[in-house]
Protein backbone atom coordinates (compact mmCIF):
# COMPACT_ATOMS: atom_id res chain seq x y z
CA UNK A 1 110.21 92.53 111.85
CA UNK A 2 113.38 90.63 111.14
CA UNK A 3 116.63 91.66 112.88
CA UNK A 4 118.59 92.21 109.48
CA UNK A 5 116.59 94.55 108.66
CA UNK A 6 117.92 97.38 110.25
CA UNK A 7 121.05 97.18 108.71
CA UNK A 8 119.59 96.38 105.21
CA UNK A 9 121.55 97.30 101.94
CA UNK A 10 120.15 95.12 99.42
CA UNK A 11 122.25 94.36 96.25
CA UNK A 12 119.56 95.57 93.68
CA UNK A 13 119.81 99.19 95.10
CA UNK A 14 123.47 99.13 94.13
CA UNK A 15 122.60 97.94 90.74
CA UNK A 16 119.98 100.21 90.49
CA UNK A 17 117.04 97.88 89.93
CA UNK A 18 113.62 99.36 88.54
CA UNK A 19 112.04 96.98 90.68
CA UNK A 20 112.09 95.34 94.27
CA UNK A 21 110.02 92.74 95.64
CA UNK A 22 109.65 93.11 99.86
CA UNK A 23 108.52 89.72 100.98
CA UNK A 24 106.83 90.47 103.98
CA UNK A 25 107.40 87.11 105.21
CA UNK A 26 110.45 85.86 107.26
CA UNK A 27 111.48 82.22 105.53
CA UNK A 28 112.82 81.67 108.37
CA UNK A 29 110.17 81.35 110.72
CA UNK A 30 107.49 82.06 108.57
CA UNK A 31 105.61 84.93 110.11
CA UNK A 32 104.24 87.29 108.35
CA UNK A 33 104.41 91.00 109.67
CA UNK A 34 103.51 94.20 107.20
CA UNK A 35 106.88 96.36 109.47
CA UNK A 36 109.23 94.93 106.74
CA UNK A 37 107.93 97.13 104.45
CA UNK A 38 107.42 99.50 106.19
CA UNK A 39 110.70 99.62 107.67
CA UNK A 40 112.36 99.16 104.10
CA UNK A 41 110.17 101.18 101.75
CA UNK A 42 111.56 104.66 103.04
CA UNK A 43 114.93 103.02 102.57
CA UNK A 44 114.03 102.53 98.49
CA UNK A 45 114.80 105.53 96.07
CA UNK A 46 111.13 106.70 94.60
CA UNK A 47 112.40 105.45 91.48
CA UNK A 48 112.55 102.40 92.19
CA UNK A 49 108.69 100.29 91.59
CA UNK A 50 108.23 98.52 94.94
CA UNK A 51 105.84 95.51 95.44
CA UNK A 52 104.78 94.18 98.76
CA UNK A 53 104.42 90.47 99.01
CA UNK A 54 102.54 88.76 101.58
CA UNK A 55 100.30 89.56 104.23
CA UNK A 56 97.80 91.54 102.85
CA UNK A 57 94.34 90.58 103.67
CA UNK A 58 92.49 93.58 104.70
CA UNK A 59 91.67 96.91 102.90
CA UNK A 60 93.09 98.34 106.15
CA UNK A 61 96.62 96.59 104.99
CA UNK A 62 95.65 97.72 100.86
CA UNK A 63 95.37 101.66 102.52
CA UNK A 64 98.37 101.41 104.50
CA UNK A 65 100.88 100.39 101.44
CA UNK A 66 99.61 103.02 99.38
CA UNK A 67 100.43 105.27 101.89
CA UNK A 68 103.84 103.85 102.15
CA UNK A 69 103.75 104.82 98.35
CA UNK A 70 104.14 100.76 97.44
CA UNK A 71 103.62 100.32 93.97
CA UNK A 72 102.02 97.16 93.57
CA UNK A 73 101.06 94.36 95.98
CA UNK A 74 101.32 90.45 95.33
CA UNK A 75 98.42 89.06 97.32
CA UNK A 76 97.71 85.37 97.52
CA UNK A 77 96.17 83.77 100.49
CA UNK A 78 93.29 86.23 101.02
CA UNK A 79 91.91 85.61 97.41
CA UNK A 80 93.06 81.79 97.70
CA UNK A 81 91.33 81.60 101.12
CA UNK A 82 88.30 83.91 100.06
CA UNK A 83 84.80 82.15 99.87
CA UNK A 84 84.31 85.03 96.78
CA UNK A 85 87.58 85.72 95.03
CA UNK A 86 86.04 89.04 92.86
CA UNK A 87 84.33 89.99 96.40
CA UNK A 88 87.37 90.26 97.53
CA UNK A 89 89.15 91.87 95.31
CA UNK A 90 86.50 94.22 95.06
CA UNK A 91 87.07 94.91 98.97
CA UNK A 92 90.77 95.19 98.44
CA UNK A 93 90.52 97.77 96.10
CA UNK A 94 88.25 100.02 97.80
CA UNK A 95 91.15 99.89 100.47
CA UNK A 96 93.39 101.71 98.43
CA UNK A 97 90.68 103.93 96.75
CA UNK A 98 89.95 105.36 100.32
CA UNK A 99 94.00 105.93 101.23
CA UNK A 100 93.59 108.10 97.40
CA UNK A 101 91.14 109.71 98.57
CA UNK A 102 92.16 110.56 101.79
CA UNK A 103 95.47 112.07 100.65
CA UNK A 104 93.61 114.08 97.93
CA UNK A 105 92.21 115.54 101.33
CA UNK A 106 95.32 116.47 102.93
């Protein structure tokens, strides 16, 4: 997770943005870690639509951002890397259909 963002007060919030992009990448270094948003999104008013961008490969990652209650997801590499782009779309889905599913369980 980056250091700044513990102490993070992005401008948008105080302009009261319908919409916030987490990059989930630090340009600095270039790692990619799925804490940032998890870190920020509890930080976000519910109002606010919240995508995740980055790092999302695995249905595991899909389930785990719709638990966080992220809106929408920008995911690149996997389906860029992926021998079967619909096969994996398929499988990303399913990721958050199971997260769904098990909250309807709760």
């Amino acid at each position: 997770m980056r250091r700044d963002c513990a102490e993070w007060h992005h401008p948008a919030l105080a302009l009261h943005s319908r919409l916030i992009g987490v990059n989930n990448r630090d340009l600095s270094t270039f790692n990619v870690s799925l804490s940032t948003i998890t870190m920020l999104r509890p930080r976000i008013p519910s109002r606010v639509t919240v995508v995740a961008e980055s790092g999302i490969h695995t249905p595991e990652n899909v389930a785990h951002l719709a638990a966080l209650k992220v809106n929408a997801m920008l995911v690149g590499e996997a389906l860029v890397t992926a021998e079967d782009t619909a096969s994996k779309v398929r499988e990303l889905v399913e990721g958050q259909r199971s997260e769904v599913k098990r909250q309807k369980s709760v």
